[in-house]
Structures are given as structure tokens and as C-alpha cells.
C-alpha atoms as a PDB file:
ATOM      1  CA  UNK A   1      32.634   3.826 -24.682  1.00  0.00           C
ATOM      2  CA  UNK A   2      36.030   3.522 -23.332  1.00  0.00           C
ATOM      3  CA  UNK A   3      38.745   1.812 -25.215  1.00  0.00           C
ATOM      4  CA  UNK A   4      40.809   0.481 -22.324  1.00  0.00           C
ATOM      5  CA  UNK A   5      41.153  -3.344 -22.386  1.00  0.00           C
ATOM      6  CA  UNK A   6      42.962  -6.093 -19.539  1.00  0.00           C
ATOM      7  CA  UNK A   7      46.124  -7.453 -21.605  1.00  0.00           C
ATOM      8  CA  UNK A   8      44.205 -11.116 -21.889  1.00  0.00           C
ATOM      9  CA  UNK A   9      41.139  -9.324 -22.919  1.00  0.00           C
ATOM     10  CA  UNK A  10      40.262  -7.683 -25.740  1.00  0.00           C
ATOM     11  CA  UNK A  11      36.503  -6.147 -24.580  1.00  0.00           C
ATOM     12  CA  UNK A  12      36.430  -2.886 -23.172  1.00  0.00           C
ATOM     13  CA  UNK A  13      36.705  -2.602 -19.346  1.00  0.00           C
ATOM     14  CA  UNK A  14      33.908  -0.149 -19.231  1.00  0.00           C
ATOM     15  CA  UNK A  15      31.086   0.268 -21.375  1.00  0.00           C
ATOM     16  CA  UNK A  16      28.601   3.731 -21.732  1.00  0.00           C
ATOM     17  CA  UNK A  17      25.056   3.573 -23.160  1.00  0.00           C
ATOM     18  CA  UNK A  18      23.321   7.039 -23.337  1.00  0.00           C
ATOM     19  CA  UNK A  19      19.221   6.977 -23.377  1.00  0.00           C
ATOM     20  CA  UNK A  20      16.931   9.683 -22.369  1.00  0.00           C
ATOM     21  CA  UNK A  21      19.461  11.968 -20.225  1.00  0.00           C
ATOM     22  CA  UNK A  22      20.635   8.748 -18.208  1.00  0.00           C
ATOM     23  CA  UNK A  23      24.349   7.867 -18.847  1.00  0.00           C
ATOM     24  CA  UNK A  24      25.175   3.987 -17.511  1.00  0.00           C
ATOM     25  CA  UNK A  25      28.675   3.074 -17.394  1.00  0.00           C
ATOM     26  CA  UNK A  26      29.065  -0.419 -16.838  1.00  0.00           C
ATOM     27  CA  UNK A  27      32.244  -2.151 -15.368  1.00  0.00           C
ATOM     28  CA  UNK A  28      33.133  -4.951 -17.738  1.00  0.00           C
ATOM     29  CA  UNK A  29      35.697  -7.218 -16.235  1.00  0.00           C
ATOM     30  CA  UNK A  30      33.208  -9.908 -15.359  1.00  0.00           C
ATOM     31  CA  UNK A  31      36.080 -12.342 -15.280  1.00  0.00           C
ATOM     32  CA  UNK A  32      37.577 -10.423 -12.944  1.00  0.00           C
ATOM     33  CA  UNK A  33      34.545  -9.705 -10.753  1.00  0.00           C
ATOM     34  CA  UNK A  34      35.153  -6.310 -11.833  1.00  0.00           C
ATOM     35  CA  UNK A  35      37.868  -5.710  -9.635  1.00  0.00           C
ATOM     36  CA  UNK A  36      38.806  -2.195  -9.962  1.00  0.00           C
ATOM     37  CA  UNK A  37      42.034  -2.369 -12.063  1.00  0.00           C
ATOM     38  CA  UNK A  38      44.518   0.398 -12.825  1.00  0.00           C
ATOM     39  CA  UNK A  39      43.165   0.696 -16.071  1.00  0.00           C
ATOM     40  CA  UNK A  40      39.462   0.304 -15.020  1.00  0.00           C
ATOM     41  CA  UNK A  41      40.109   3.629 -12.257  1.00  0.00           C
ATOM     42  CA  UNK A  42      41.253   5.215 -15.736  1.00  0.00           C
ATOM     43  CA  UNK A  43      38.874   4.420 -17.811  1.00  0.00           C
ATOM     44  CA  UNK A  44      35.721   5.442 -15.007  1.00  0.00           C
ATOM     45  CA  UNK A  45      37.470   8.958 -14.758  1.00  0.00           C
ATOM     46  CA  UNK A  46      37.691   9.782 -18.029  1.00  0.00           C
ATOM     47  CA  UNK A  47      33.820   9.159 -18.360  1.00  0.00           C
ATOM     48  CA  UNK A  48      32.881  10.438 -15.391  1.00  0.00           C
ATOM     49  CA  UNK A  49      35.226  13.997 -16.528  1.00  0.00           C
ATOM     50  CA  UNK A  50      33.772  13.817 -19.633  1.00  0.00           C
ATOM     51  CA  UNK A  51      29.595  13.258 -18.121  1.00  0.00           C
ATOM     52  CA  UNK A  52      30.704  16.663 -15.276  1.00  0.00           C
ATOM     53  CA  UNK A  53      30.873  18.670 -18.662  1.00  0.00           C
ATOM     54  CA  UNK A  54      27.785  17.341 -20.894  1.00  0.00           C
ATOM     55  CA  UNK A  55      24.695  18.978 -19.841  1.00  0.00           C
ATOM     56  CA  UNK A  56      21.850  16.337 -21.846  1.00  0.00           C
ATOM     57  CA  UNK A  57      23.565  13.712 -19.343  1.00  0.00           C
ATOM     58  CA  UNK A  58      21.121  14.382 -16.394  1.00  0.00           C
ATOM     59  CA  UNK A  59      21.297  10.967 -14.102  1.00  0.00           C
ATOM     60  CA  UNK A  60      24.415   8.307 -13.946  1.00  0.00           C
ATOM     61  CA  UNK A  61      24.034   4.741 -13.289  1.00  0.00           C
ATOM     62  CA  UNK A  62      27.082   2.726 -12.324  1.00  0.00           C
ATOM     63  CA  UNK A  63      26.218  -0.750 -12.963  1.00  0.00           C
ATOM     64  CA  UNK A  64      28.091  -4.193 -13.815  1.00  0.00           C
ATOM     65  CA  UNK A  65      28.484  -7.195 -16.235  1.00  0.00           C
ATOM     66  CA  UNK A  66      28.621 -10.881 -14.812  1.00  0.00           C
ATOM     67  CA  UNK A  67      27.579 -12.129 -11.486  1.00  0.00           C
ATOM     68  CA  UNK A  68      29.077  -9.535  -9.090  1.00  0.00           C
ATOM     69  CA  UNK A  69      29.055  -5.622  -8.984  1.00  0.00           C
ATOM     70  CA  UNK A  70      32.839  -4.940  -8.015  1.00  0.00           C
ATOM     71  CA  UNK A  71      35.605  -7.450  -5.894  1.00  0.00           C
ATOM     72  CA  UNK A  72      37.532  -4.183  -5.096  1.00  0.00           C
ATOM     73  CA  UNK A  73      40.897  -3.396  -5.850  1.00  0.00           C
ATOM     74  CA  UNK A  74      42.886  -5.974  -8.297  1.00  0.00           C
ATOM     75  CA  UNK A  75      45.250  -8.337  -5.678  1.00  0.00           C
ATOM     76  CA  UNK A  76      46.571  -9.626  -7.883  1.00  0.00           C
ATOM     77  CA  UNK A  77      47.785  -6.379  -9.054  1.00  0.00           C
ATOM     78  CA  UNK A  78      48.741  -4.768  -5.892  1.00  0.00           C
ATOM     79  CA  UNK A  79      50.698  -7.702  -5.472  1.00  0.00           C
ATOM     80  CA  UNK A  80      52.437  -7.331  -8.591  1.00  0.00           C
ATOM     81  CA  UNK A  81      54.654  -4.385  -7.363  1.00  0.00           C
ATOM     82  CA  UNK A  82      56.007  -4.040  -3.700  1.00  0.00           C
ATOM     83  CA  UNK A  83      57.480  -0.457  -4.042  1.00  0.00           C
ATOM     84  CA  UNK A  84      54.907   2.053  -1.551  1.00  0.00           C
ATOM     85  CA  UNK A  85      54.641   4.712  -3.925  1.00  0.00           C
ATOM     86  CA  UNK A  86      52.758   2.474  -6.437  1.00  0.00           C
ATOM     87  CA  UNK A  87      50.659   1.414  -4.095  1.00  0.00           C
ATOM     88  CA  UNK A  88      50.045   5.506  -2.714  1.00  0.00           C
ATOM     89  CA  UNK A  89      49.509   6.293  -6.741  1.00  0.00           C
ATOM     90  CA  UNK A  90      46.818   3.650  -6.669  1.00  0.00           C
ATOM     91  CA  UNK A  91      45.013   4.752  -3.759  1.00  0.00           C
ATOM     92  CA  UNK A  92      44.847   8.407  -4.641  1.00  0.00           C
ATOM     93  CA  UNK A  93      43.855   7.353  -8.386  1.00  0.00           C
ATOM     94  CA  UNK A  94      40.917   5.732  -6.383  1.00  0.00           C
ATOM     95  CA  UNK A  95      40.329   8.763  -3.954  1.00  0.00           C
ATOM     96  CA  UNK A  96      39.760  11.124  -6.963  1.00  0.00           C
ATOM     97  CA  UNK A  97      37.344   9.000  -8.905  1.00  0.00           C
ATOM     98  CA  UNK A  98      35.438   8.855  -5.716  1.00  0.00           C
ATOM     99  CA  UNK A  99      35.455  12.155  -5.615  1.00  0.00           C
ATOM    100  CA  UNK A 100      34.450  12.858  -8.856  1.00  0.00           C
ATOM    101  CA  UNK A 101      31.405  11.064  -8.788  1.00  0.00           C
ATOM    102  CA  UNK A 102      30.977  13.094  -5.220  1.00  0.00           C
ATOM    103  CA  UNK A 103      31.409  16.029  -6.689  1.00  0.00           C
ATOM    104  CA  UNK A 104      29.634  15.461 -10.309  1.00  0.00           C
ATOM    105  CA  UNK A 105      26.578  17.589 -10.863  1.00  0.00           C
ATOM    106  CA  UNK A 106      24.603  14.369 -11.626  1.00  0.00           C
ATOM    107  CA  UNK A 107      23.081  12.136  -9.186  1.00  0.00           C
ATOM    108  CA  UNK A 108      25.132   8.764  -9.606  1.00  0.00           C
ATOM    109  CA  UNK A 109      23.163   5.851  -8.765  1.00  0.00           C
ATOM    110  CA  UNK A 110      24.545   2.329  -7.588  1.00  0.00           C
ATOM    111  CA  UNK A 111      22.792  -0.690  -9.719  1.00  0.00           C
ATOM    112  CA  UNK A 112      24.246  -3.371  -7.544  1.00  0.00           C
ATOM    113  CA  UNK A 113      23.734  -6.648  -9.227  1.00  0.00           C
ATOM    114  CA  UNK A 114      26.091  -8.947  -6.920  1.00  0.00           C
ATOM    115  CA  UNK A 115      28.671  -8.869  -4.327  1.00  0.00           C
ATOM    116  CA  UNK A 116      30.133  -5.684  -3.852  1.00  0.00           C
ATOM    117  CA  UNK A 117      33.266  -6.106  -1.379  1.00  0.00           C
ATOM    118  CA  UNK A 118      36.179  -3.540  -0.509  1.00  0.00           C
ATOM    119  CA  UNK A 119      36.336  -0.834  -2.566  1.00  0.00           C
ATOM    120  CA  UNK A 120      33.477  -2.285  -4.217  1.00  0.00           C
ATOM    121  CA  UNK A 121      31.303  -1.534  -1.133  1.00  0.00           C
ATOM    122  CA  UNK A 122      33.443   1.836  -1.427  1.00  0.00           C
ATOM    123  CA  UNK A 123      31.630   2.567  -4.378  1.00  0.00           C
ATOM    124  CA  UNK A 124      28.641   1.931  -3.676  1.00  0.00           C
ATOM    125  CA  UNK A 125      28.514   3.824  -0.600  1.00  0.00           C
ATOM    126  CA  UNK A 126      30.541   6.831  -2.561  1.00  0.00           C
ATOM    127  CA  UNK A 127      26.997   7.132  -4.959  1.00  0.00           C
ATOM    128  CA  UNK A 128      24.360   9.145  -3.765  1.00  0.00           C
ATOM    129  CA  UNK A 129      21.767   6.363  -4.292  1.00  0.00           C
ATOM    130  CA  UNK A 130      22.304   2.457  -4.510  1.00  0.00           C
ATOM    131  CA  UNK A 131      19.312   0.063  -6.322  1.00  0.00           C
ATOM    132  CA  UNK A 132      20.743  -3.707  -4.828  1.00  0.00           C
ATOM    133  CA  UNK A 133      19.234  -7.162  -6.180  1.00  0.00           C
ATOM    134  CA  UNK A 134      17.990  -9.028  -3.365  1.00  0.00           C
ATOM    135  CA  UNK A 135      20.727 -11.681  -3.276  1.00  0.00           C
ATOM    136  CA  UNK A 136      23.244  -9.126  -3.687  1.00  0.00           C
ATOM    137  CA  UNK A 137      25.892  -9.472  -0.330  1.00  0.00           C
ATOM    138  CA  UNK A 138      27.723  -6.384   0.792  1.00  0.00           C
ATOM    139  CA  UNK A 139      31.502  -6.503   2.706  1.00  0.00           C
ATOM    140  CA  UNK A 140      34.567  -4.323   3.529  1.00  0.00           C
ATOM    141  CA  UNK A 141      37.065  -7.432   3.754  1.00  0.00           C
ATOM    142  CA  UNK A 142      40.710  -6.500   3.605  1.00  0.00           C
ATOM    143  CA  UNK A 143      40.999  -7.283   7.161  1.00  0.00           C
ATOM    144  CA  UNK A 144      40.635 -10.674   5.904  1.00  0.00           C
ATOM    145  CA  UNK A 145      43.862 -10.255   4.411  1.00  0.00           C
ATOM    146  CA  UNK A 146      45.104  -8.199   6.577  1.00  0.00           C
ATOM    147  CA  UNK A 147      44.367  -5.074   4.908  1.00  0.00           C
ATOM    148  CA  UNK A 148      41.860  -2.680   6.778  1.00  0.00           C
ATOM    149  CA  UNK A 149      39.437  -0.968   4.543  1.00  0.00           C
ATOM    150  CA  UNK A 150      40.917   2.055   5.118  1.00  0.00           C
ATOM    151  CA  UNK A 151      39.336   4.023   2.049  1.00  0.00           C
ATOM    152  CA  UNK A 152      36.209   2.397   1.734  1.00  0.00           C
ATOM    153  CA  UNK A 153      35.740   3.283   5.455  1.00  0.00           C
ATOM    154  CA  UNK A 154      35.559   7.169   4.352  1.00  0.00           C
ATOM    155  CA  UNK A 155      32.080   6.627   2.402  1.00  0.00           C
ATOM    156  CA  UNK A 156      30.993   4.103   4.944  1.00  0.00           C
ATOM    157  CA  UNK A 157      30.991   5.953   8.216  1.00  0.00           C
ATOM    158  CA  UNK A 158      29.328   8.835   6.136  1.00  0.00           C
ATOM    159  CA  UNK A 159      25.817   6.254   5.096  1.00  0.00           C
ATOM    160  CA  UNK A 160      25.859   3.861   8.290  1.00  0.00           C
ATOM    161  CA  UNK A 161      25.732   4.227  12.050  1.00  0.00           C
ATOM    162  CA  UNK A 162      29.284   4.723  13.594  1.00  0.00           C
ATOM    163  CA  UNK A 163      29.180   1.458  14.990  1.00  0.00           C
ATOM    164  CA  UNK A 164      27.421  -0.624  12.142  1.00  0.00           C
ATOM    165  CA  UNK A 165      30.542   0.676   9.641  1.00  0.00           C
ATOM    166  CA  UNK A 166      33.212  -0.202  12.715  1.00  0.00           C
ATOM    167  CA  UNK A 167      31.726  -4.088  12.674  1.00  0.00           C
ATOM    168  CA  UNK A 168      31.654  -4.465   8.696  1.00  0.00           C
ATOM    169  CA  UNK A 169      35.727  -2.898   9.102  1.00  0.00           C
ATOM    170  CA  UNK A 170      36.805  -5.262  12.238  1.00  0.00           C
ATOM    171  CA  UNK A 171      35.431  -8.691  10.719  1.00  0.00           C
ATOM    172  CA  UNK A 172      35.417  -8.224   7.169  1.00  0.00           C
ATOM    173  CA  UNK A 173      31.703 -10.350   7.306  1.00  0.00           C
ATOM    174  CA  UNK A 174      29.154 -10.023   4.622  1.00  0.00           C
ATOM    175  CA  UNK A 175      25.660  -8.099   5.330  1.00  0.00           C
ATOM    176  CA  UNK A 176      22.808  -8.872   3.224  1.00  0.00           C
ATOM    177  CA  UNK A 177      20.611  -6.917   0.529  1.00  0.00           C
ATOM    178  CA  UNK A 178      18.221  -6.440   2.913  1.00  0.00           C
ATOM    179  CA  UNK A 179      20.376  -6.075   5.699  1.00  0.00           C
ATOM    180  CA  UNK A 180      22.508  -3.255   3.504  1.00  0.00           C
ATOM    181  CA  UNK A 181      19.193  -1.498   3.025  1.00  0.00           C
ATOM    182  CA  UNK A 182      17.811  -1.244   6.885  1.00  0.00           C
ATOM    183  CA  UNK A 183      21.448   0.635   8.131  1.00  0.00           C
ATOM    184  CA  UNK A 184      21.526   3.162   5.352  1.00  0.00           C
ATOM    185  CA  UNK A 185      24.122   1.570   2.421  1.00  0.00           C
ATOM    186  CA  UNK A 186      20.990   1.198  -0.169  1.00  0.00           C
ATOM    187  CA  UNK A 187      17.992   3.268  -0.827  1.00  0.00           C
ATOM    188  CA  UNK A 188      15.739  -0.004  -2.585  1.00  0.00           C
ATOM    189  CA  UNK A 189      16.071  -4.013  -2.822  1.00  0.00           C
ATOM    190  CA  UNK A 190      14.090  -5.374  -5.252  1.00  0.00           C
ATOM    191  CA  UNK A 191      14.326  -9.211  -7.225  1.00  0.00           C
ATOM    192  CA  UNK A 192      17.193 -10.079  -9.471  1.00  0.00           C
ATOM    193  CA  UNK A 193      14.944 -10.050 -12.417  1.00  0.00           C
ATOM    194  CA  UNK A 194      13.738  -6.369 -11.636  1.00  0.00           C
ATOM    195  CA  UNK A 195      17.008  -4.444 -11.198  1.00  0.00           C
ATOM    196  CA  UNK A 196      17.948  -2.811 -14.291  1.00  0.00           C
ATOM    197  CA  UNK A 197      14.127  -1.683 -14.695  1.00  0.00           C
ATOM    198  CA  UNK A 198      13.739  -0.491 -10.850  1.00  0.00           C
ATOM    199  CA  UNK A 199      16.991   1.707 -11.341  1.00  0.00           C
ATOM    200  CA  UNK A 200      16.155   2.916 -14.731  1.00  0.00           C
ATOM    201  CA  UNK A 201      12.724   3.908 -12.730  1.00  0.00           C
ATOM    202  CA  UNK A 202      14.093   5.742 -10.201  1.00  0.00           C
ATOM    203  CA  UNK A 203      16.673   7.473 -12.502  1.00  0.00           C
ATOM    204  CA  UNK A 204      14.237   8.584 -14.961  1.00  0.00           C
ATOM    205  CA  UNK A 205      11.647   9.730 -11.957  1.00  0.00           C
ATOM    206  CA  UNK A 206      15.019  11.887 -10.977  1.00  0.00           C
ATOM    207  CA  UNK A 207      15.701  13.195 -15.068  1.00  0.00           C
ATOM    208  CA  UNK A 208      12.218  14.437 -15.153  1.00  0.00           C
ATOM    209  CA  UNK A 209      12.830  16.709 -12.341  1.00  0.00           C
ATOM    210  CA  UNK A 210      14.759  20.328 -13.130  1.00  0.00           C
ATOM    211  CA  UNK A 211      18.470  19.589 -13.508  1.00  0.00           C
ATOM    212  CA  UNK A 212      19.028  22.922 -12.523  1.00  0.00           C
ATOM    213  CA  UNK A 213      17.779  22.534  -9.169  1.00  0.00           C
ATOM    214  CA  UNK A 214      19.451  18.977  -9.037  1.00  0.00           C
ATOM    215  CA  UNK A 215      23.050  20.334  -9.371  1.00  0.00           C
ATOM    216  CA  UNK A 216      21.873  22.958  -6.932  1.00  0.00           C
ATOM    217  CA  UNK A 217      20.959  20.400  -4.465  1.00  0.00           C
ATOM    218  CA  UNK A 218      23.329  18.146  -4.954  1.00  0.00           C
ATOM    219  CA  UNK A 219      26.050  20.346  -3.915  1.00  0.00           C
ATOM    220  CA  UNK A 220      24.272  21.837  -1.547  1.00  0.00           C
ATOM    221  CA  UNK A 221      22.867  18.677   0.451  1.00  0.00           C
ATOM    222  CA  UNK A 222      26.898  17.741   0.403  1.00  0.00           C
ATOM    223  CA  UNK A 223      28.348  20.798   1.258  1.00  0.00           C
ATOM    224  CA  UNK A 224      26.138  21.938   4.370  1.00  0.00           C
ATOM    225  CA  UNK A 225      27.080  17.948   6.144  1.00  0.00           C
ATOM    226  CA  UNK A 226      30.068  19.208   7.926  1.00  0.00           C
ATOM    227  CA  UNK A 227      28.694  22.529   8.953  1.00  0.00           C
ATOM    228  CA  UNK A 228      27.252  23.245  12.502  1.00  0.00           C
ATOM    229  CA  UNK A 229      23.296  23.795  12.404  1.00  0.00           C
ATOM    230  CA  UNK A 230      23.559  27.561  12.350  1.00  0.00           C
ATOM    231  CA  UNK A 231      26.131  27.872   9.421  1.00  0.00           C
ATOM    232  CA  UNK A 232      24.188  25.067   7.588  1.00  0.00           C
ATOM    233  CA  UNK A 233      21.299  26.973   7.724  1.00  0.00           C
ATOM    234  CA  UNK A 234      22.637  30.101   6.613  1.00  0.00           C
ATOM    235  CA  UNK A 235      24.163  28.487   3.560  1.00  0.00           C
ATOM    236  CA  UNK A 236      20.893  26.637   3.215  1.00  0.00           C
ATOM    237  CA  UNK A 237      18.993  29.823   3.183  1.00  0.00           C
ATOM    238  CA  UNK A 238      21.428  31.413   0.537  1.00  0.00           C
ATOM    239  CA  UNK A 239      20.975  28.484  -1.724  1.00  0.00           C
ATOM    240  CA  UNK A 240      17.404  28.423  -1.801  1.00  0.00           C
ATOM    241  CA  UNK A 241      17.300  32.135  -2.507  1.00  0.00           C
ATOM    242  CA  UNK A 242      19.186  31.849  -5.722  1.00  0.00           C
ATOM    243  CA  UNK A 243      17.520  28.564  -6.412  1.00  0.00           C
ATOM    244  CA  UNK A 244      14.053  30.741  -6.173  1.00  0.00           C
ATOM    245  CA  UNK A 245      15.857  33.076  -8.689  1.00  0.00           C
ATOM    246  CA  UNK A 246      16.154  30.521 -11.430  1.00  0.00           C
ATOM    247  CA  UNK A 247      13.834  30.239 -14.526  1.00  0.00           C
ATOM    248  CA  UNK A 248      13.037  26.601 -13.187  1.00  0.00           C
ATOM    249  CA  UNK A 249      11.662  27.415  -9.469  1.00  0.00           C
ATOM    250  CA  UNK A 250       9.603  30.222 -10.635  1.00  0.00           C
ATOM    251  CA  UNK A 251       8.318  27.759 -13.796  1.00  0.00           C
ATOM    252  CA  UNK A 252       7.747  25.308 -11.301  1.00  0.00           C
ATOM    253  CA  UNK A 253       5.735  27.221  -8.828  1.00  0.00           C
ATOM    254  CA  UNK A 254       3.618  28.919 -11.882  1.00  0.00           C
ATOM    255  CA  UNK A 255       3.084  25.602 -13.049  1.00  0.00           C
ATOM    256  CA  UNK A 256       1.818  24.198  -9.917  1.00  0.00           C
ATOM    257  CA  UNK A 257      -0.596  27.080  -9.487  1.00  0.00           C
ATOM    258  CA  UNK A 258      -2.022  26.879 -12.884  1.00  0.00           C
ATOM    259  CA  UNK A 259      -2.527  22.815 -12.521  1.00  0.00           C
ATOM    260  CA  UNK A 260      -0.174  22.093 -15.421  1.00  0.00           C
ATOM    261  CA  UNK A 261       3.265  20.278 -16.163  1.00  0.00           C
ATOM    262  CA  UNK A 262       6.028  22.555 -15.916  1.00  0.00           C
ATOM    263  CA  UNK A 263       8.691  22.961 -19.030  1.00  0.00           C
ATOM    264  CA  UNK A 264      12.517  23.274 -17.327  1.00  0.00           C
ATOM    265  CA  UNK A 265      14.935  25.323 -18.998  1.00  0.00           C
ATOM    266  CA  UNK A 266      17.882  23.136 -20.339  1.00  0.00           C
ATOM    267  CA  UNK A 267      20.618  24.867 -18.622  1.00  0.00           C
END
């Protein structure tokens, strides 16, 4: 559990529960609508450096205390400081926990309980899955206040159509659960009352499989996206070679054969 609190409050910004190879770090400035503080972008790096290295942690959920998911960046905070190279600091702070959960071994899934606007539609765009409740709203606003999602719009025009992610950037409007869902920026929307349990589902479904071949993938599925078709094949072809020569794929296929469960190596 982190130990990072806001100045007015004395909880921790972030909590982390550990059950059955899922790790959930929740954001815990409900107050706040979990806007991603200073401290907060701290506080979710040092978990998420500490979760890269611990091999029982097999699936992450990012989810959220109070009525939304994440507000963004803290305004109030940018605001507080007018010199550019704070605000570049910021930013990059930002960048590289983004990147971190990118680049984690784990799958990091999204359990999107409310509004998630700015850099909190950043986030959960930036996971490689996203549970939403069904009155959850999704938004990339700063052009509201004059500030064009600049960042967010990284993760964004990677999960939607070019020209779904350019209308969410120019107008700053809301799209629903539903509507979040249909162009790509959430894999299931399910009732309010069912969220934690649906996510837990689909993150335990994902722990059962061979963690081995999930870091394999994981990589691999994000590596090959920039590649042309013949180089992302090759690599492709490479990676399922040594994947074949791991204890786990030959386990697996042996256990398929023989009509019984298969027992992964913990590696």
C-alpha cells in the first residue's frame, strides 16, 4: 500500500490489495475525483515498478474509490506553478507511468467505475483491457479549457478509429459506456452493481492461463503494431518458436491431448 497522502488528507492516495495472483491498485482521492496528482503519478509508479518485478502478481486491475474513475491531471495544481519546466516534469512523469503499465509483463485491466476524462480517458485507453459500469461517461476535455489532450491522444488514436479519437480531441464531448465500448476504448459494459465481480472474472479467466506465455504475448502483440506485415510476421514466427520451446506450450499441448488440465510452470 502506498504511503503517499494529499496535504489535507491523511488516507493514502493509492491503495493495493493482493488475492489470487491479481494485484488492484486503487486511486484514492475520491475527493478529488482522483485527479492524477504529482504525488498520485508517484505513488502508481512505484507499484507498478515494484508489480514488473514480482512474479505471483499475474493480472493488474487499476480501479477507483468514489463516484468517478480519474478527472485527469490536478488543475488546480498545474495552476499552482507557471514556470514550463514544471509543467514538462509533469507530463513526462505521466508519459513513463503510461509506459510502464505498457510495458509491464502483466495484463493491466481498466475497472472504470465513473467518469474518466483527460488523462483519465488516457489511462484507460493506456491498459490493455477496460471493464466500464454502464453509466460510466468517457471524455478528452482540455480543449474545454483550452488545453488539447495532447497525451491522452497517444493511447487514443492507438484503440479508436482515426477519426472517432479526432472528434473526442476537437470538442472535448462525453461518449457513453456503451458508446466507449462499440469504437474500441472498452472490451465489456456491464451494471454498476456488477463491476468489481465482472473484472475480477475476466482477470482471474486471464491468471489461470500460463503467465509465461502472457508476458510472451504481451510484448509481442505490442511490439509487432508498428511493423509492416512481412517484418511482423517474421518476428511473429520467432516468438512463437521459442514460445513452443517453453515448459508451458509443450504442457499445454500434452495436456490437451491427454483430456486433462494442464499444470504451468511458475516462471
Amino acid at each position: 500500500m502506498s504511503t503517499s497522502t494529499d496535504a489535507f488528507n491523511p488516507a493514502p492516495l493509492l491503495l493495493r490489495s493482493n488475492a489470487d495472483g491479481i494485484a488492484t491498485l486503487t486511486l484514492n482521492r475520491p475527493a478529488q475525483y482522483n485527479a492524477l496528482s504529482e504525488d498520485l503519478l508517484v505513488s502508481l509508479q512505484s507499484e507498478l515498478d515494484q508489480i514488473a518485478q514480482d512474479e505471483t502478481v499475474r493480472v493488474v486491475i487499476i480501479a477507483a474509490e468514489g463516484k468517478a474513475f480519474c478527472a485527469g491531471h490536478d488543475l488546480k495544481e498545474m495552476r499552482a506553478s507557471e514556470d514550463r519546466a514544471v509543467h514538462q516534469a509533469l507530463f513526462d512523469r505521466c508519459g513513463r507511468m503510461m509506459m510502464s503499465i505498457h510495458r509491464l509483463p502483466q495484463p493491466v485491466i481498466a475497472c472504470v467505475n465513473g467518469i474518466a476524462t483527460a488523462a483519465g480517458c488516457q489511462l484507460v485507453a493506456n491498459c490493455d483491457l477496460a471493464v466500464a459500469a454502464e453509466d460510466a461517461r468517457f471524455a478528452v476535455s482540455g480543449i474545454n479549457v483550452g488545453l488539447f489532450c495532447s497525451t491522452p491522444a497517444v493511447p487514443l488514436s492507438r484503440n479508436l478509429l482515426r477519426k472517432q479519437a479526432m472528434q473526442m480531441l476537437l470538442t472535448g464531448d462525453f461518449i457513453s459506456a456503451e458508446e466507449a465500448k462499440a469504437c474500441g476504448l472498452v472490451n465489456e459494459v456491464v451494471a454498476a452493481a456488477d463491476l468489481d465481480s465482472a473484472t475480477h472474472a475476466l482477470a482471474a479467466k486471464i491468471a489461470g492461463k500460463s503467465a509465461h506465455s502472457i508476458r510472451l504475448g504481451k510484448e509481442m502483440f505490442y511490439k509487432q503494431l508498428p511493423m509492416d506485415l512481412a517484418d511482423a510476421y517474421a518476428y511473429a514466427s520467432e516468438r512463437m518458436a521459442c514460445n513452443m520451446d517453453s515448459h508451458d506450450a509443450r504442457e499445454g499441448i500434452d495436456a490437451f491431448i491427454q483430456k486433462r488440465k494442464p499444470e504451468w510452470k511458475h516462471e
